[in-house]
Each structure stands twice: as structure tokens, then as C-alpha cells.
C-alpha atoms as a PDB file:
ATOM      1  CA  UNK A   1       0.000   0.000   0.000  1.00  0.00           C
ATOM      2  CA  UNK A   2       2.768   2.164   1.053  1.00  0.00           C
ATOM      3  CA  UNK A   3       4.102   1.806  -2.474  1.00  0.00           C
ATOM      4  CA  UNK A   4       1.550   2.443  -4.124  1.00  0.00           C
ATOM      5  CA  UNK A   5       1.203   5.781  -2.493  1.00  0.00           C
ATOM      6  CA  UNK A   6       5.184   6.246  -3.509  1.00  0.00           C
ATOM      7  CA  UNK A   7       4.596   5.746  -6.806  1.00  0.00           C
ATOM      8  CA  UNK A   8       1.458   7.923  -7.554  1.00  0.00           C
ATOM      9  CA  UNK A   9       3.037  10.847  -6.121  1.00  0.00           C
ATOM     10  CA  UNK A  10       6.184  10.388  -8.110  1.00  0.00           C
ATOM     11  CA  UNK A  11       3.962  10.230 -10.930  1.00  0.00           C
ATOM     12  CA  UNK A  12       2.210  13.417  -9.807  1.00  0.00           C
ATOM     13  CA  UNK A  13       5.448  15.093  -9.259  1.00  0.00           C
ATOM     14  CA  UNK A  14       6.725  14.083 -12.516  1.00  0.00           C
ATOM     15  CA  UNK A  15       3.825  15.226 -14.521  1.00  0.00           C
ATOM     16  CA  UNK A  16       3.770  18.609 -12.984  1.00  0.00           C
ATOM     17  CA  UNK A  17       7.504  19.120 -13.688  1.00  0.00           C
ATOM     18  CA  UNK A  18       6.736  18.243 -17.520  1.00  0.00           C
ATOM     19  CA  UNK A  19       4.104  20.682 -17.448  1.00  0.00           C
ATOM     20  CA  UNK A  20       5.705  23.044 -16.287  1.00  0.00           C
ATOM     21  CA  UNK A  21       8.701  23.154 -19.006  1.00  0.00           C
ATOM     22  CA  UNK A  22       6.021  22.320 -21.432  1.00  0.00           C
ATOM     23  CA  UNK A  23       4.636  26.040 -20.484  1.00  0.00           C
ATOM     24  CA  UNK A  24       7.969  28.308 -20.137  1.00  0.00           C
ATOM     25  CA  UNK A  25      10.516  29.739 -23.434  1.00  0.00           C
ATOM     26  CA  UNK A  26      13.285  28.475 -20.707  1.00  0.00           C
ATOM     27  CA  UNK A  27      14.576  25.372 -20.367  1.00  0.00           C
ATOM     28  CA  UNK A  28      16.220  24.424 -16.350  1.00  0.00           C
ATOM     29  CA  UNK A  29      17.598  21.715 -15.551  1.00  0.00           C
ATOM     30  CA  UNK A  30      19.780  20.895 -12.820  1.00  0.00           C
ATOM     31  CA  UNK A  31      22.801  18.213 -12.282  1.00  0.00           C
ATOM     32  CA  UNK A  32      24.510  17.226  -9.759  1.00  0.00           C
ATOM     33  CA  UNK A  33      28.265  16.461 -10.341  1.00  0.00           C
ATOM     34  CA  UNK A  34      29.662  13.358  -9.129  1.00  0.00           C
ATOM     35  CA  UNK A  35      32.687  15.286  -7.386  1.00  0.00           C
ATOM     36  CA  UNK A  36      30.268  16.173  -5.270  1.00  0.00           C
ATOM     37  CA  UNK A  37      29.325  20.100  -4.320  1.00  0.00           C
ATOM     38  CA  UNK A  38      29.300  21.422  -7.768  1.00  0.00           C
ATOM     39  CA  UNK A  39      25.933  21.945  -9.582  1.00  0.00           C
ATOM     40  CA  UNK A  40      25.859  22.592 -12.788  1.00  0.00           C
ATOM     41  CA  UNK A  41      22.567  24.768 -13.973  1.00  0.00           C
ATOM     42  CA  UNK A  42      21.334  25.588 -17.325  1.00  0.00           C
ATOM     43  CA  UNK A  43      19.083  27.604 -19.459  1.00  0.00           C
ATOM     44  CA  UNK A  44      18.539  27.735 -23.357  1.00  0.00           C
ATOM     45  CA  UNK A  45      16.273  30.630 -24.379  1.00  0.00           C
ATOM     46  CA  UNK A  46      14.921  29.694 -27.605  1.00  0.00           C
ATOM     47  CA  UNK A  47      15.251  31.927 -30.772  1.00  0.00           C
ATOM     48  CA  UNK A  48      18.217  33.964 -29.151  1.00  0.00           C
ATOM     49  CA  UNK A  49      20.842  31.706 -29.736  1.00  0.00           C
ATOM     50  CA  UNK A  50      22.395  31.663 -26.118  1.00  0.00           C
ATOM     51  CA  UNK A  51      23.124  29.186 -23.382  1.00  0.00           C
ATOM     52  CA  UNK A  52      23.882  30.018 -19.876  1.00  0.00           C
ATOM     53  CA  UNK A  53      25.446  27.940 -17.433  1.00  0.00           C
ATOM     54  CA  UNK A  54      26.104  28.135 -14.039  1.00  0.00           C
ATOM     55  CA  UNK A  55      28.574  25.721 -12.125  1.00  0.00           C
ATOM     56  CA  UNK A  56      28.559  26.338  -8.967  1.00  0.00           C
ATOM     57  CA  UNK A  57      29.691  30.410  -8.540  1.00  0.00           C
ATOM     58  CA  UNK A  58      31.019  30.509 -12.068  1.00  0.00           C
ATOM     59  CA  UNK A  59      28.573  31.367 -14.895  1.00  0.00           C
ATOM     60  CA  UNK A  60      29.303  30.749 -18.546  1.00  0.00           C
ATOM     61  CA  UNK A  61      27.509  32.580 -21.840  1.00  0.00           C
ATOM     62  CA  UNK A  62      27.678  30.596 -24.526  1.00  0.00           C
ATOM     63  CA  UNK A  63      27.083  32.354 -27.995  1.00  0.00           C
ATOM     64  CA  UNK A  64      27.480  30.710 -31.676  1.00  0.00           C
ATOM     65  CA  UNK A  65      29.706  32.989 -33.427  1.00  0.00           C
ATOM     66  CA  UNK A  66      28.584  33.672 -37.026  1.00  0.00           C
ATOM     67  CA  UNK A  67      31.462  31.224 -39.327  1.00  0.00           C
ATOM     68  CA  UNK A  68      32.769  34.704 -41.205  1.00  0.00           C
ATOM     69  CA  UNK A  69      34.412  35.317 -38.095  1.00  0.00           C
ATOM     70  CA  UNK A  70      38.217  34.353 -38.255  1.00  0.00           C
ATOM     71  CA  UNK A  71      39.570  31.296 -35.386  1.00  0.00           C
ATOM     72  CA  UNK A  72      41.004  32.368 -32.248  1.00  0.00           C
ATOM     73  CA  UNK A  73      44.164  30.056 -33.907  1.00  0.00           C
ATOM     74  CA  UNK A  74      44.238  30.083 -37.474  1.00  0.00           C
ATOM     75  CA  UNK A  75      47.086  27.959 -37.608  1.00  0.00           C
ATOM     76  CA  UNK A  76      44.569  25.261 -37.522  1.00  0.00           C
ATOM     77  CA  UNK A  77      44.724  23.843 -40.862  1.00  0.00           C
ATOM     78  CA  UNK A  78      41.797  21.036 -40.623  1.00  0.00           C
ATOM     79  CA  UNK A  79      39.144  19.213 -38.258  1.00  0.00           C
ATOM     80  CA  UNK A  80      38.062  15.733 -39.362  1.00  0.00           C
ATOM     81  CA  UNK A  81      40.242  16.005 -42.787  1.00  0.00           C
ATOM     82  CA  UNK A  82      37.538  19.571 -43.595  1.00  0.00           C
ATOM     83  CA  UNK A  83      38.657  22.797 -43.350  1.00  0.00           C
ATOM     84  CA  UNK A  84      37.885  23.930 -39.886  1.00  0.00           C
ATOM     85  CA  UNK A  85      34.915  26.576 -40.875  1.00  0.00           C
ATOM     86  CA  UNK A  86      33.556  23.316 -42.468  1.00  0.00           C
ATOM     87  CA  UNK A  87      33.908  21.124 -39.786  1.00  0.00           C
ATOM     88  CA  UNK A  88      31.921  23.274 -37.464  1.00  0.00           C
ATOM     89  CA  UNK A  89      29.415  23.701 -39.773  1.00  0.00           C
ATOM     90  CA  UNK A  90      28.585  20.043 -40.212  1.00  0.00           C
ATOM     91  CA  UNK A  91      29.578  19.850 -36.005  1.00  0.00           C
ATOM     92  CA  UNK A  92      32.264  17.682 -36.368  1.00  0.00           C
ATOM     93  CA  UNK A  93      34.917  18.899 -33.717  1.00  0.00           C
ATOM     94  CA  UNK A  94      33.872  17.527 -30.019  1.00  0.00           C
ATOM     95  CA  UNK A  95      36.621  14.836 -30.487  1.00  0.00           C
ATOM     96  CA  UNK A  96      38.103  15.020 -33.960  1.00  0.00           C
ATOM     97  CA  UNK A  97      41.816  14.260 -35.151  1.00  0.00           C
ATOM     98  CA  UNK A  98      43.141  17.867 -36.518  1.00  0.00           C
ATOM     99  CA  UNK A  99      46.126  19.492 -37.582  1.00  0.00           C
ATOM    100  CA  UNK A 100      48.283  22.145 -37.150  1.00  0.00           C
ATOM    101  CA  UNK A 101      51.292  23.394 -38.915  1.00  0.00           C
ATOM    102  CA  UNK A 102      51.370  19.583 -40.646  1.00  0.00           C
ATOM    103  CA  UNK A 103      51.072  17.675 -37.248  1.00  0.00           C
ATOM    104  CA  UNK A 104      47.956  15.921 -36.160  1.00  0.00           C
ATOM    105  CA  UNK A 105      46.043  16.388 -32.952  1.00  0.00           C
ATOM    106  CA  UNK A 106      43.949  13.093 -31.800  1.00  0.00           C
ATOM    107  CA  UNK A 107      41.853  14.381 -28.863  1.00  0.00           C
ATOM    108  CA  UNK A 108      40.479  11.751 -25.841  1.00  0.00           C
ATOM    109  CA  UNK A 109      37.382  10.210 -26.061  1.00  0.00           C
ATOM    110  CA  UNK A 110      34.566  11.666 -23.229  1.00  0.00           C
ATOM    111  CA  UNK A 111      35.032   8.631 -21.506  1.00  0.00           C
ATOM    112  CA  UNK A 112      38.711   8.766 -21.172  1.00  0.00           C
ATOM    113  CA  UNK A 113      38.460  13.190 -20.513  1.00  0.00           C
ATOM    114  CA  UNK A 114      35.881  11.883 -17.177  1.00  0.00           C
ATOM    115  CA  UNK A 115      39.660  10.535 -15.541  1.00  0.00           C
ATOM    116  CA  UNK A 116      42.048  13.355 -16.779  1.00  0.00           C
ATOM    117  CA  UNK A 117      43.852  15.062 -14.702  1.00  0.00           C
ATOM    118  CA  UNK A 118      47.470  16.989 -14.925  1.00  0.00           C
ATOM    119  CA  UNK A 119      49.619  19.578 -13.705  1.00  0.00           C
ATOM    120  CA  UNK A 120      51.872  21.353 -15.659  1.00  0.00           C
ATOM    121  CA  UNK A 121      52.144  25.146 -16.803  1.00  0.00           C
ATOM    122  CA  UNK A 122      49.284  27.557 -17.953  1.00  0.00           C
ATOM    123  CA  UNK A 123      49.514  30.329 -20.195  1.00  0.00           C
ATOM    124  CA  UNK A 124      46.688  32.763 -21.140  1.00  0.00           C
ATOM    125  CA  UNK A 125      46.092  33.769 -24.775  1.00  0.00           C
ATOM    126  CA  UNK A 126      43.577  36.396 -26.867  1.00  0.00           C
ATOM    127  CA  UNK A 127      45.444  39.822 -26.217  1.00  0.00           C
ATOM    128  CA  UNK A 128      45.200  40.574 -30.337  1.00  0.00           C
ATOM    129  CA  UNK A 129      41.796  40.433 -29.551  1.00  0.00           C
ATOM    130  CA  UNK A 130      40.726  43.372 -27.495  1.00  0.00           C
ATOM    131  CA  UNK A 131      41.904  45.781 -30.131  1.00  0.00           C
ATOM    132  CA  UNK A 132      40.252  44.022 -33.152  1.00  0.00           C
ATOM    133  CA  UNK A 133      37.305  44.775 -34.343  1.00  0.00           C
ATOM    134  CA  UNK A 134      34.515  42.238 -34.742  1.00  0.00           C
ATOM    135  CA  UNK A 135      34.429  38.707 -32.841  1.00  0.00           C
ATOM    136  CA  UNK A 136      36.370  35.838 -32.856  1.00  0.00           C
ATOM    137  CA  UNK A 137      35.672  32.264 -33.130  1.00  0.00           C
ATOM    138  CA  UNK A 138      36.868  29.601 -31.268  1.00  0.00           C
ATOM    139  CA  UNK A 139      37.493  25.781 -32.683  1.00  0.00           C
ATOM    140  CA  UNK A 140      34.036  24.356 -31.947  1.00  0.00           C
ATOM    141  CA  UNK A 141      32.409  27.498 -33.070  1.00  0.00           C
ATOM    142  CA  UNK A 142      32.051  29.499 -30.237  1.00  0.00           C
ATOM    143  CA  UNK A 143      32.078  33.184 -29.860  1.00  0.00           C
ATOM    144  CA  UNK A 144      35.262  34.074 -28.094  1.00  0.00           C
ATOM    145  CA  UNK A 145      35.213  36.094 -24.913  1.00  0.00           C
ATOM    146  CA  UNK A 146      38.413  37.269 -23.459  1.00  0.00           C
ATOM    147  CA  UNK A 147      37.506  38.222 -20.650  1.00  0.00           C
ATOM    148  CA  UNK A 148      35.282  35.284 -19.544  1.00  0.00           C
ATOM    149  CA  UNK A 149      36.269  31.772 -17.953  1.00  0.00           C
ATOM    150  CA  UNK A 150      37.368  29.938 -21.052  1.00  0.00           C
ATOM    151  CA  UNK A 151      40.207  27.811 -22.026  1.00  0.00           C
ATOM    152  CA  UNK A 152      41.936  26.132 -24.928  1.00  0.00           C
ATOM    153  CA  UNK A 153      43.569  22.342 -24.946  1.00  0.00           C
ATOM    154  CA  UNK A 154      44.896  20.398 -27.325  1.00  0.00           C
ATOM    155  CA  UNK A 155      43.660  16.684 -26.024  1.00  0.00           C
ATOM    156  CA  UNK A 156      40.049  17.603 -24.366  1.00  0.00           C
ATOM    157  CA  UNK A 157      36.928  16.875 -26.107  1.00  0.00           C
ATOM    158  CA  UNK A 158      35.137  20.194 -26.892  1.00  0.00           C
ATOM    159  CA  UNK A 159      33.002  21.350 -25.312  1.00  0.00           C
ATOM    160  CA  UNK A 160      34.147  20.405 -21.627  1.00  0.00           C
ATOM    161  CA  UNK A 161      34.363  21.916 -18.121  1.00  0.00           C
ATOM    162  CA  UNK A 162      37.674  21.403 -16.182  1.00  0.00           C
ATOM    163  CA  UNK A 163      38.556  23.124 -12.669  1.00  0.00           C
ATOM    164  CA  UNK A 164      41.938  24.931 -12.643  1.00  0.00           C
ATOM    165  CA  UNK A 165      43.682  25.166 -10.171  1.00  0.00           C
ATOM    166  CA  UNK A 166      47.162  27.609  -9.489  1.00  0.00           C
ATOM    167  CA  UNK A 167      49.429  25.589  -7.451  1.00  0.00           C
ATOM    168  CA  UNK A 168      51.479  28.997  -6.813  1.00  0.00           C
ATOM    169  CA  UNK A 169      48.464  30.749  -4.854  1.00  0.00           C
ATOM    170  CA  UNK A 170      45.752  28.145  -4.622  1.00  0.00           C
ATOM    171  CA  UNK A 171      43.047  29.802  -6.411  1.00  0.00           C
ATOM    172  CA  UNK A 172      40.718  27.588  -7.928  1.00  0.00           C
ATOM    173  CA  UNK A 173      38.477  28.136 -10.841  1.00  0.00           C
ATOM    174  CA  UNK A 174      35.892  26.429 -13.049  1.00  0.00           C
ATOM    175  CA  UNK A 175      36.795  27.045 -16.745  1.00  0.00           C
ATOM    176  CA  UNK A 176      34.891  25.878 -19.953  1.00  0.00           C
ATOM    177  CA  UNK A 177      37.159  24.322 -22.509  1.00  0.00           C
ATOM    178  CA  UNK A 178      36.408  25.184 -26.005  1.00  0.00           C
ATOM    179  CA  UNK A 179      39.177  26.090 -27.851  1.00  0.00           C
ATOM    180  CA  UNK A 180      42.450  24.233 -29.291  1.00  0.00           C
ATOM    181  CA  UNK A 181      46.125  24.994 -27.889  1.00  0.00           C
ATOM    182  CA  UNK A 182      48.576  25.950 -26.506  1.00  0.00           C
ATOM    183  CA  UNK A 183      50.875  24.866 -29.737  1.00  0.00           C
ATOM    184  CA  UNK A 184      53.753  26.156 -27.218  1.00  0.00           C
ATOM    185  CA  UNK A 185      56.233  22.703 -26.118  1.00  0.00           C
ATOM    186  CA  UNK A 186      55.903  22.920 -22.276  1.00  0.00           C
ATOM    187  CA  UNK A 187      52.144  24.187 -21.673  1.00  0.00           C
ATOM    188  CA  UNK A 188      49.063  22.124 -21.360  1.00  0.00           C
ATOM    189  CA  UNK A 189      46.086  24.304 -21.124  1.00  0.00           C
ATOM    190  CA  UNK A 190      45.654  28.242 -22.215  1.00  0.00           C
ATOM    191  CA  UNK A 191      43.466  30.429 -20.273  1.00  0.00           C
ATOM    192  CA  UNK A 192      41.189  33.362 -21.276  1.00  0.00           C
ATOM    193  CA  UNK A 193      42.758  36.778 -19.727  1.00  0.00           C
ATOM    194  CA  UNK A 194      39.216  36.753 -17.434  1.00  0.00           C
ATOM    195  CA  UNK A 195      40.804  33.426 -16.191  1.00  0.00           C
ATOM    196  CA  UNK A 196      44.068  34.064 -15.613  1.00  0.00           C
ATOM    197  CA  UNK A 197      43.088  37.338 -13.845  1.00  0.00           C
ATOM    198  CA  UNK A 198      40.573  35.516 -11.715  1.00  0.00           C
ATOM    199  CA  UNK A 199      43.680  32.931 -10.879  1.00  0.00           C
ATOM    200  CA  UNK A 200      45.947  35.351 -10.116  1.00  0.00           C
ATOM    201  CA  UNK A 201      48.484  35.085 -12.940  1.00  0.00           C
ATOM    202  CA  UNK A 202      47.503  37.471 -15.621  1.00  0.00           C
ATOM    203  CA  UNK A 203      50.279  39.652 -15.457  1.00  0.00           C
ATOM    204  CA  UNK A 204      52.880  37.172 -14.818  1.00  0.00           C
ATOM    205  CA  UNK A 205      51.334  35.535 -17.675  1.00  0.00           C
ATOM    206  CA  UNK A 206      52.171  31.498 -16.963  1.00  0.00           C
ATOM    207  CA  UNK A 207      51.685  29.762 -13.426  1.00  0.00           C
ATOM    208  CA  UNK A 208      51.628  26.319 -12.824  1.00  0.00           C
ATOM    209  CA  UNK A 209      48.063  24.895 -12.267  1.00  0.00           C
ATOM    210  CA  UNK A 210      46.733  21.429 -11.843  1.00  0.00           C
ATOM    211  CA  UNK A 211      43.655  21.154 -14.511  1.00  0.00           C
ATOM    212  CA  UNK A 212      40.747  18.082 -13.068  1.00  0.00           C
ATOM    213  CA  UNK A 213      38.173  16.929 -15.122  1.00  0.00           C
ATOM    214  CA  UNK A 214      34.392  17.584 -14.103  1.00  0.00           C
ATOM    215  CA  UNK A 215      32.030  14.649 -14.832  1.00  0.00           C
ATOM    216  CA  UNK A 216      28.441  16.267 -15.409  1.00  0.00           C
END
């Protein structure tokens, strides 16, 4: 009897929630992490083009940039054996082979990303930016935003979130991956300039940083 009872609220419960999105422009839905404390929340407004995500404190815009817009790193010379404007436009980056100046980039799968974790040195990278005019694009077709928390990796599926954090201080950050780099021997993740200010090392401009997966 008492599971009966279970079950038809569950079933009210569930039916309300459905109703509920069924009724609203916005989309939220919430996840819990399996580290733990971080929740990741987010909303897609339809017809505008934008998601917003919040994990935990940090809060990520995420804007298609129109494909006339030039790559963060044009040194990228393909994605998937297309040319990389291509590739996005058929959405053929999250873990595609590419290549730059003639060498050729295998990213991990998702399922190998969910372990990765490494510390080495982080740079930050997009100062030709802030004096251009117009937007940039990053490799899986995002609009790029200097000064928010994004990052660039060579081996991470794209999109992904990572936490960063700077050995030298011990500021910790949540950063969205979804770019390609450094192509620099000795670094293993690039920052936006709103990261490496929120970590501390903007003006030095490297630090060393341990970078941890996030499984959503």
C-alpha cells in the first residue's frame, strides 16, 4: 500500500515538472556532479541563440559565433580532414583528429576526458583580440570572450568543463574548454585573460596549475 502511495506521487510530481517546461521559453535543468558540491545549472532561451550555465559560482555565456568570423588560432589547418569553418558547420569537432602546422592532434574520447587530470604550466592567450574589431571564433564554433572563464587544450573533447587550479596561490576556478592549444612545447592548457586574472596570474602571464576533469 505504502508503495503504491510512492509511486502515484512520483507520478504526480513528474507530470507537474513536464508541465511546467512544457509552459515556459526556458529550459532548467539541474545536475549534480559526481565530485560532489558542484551543480551545474542551465538555461537555453529559444530563438536567441544563447546558453547560460552556471557551475557552482562561475557562470558561462555561450554564444554561436557567425562562421565569417576568423579562429582564435588560425594555424589550424583542418578538423576531421575539412577545413575547420567546415567542420563546425557540419559539427564535427567535439573529439576530432586535426592538424596544425602539418602535425595531427587526436583528442580523448569523453570517456577517457571523465579521468584526466594533470599539472603542468598555464599560459593565457587572446590579447590581439581586445583591439580588433569584430568577434572571434573559437574551434568548436564558439564566440570568443576574453575576458570570460574559457580555455583552450589540445587533447580535451570540446566542449568540456575542467577546474583549474594555481598551485602557486591556490586559487581555484571552473573554466569551460572550447578552444584548441597551446601549440607552445611545455604548456598544457591556455586560459582566457578573465581566467588568468581571476587565478591570479595574468600579469605574470604562466603559473603552474593542476587542470581536473568535471564529470556532469
Amino acid at each position: 500500500m505504502k508503495l503504491e502511495k510512492n509511486k502515484r506521487l512520483i507520478w504526480i510530481f513528474t507530470l507537474s515538472v513536464c508541465l511546467f517546461f512544457l509552459s515556459c521559453s526556458i529550459l532548467k535543468t539541474t545536475y549534480k556532479i559526481t565530485k560532489g558540491t558542484i551543480k551545474l545549472t542551465y538555461h537555453v532561451t529559444k530563438g536567441v541563440g544563447k546558453v547560460v550555465y552556471k557551475v557552482g559560482k562561475f557562470t558561462f555565456t555561450v554564444v554561436k559565433a557567425p562562421l565569417t568570423w576568423p579562429l582564435t588560432h588560425d594555424e589550424i589547418e583542418s578538423i576531421d580532414n575539412l577545413s575547420p569553418k567546415e567542420a563546425i558547420r557540419q559539427g564535427r569537432v567535439k573529439t576530432s583528429p586535426y592538424v596544425v602546422k602539418g602535425k595531427r592532434y587526436v583528442p580523448m574520447s569523453f570517456k577517457q576526458a571523465n579521468n584526466y587530470r594533470e599539472k603542468g604550466v598555464a599560459s593565457w592567450y587572446g590579447y590581439e583580440t581586445f583591439r580588433q574589431k569584430g568577434g572571434h571564433m573559437t574551434a568548436n564554433g564558439e564566440a570568443f570572450d576574453p575576458n570570460g572563464l574559457n580555455a583552450a587544450h589540445k587533447h580535451l573533447p570540446l566542449p568540456m568543463f575542467v577546474r583549474v587550479t594555481n598551485l602557486e596561490n591556490h586559487r581555484r576556478i571552473i573554466v569551460r574548454v572550447n578552444d584548441r592549444g597551446p601549440f607552445v612545447k611545455g604548456r598544457i592548457i591556455d586560459l582566457s585573460a578573465g581566467a588568468a586574472r581571476k587565478l591570479g596570474f595574468f600579469k605574470k602571464g604562466t603559473a603552474r596549475v593542476l587542470v581536473e576533469a568535471i564529470e556532469i
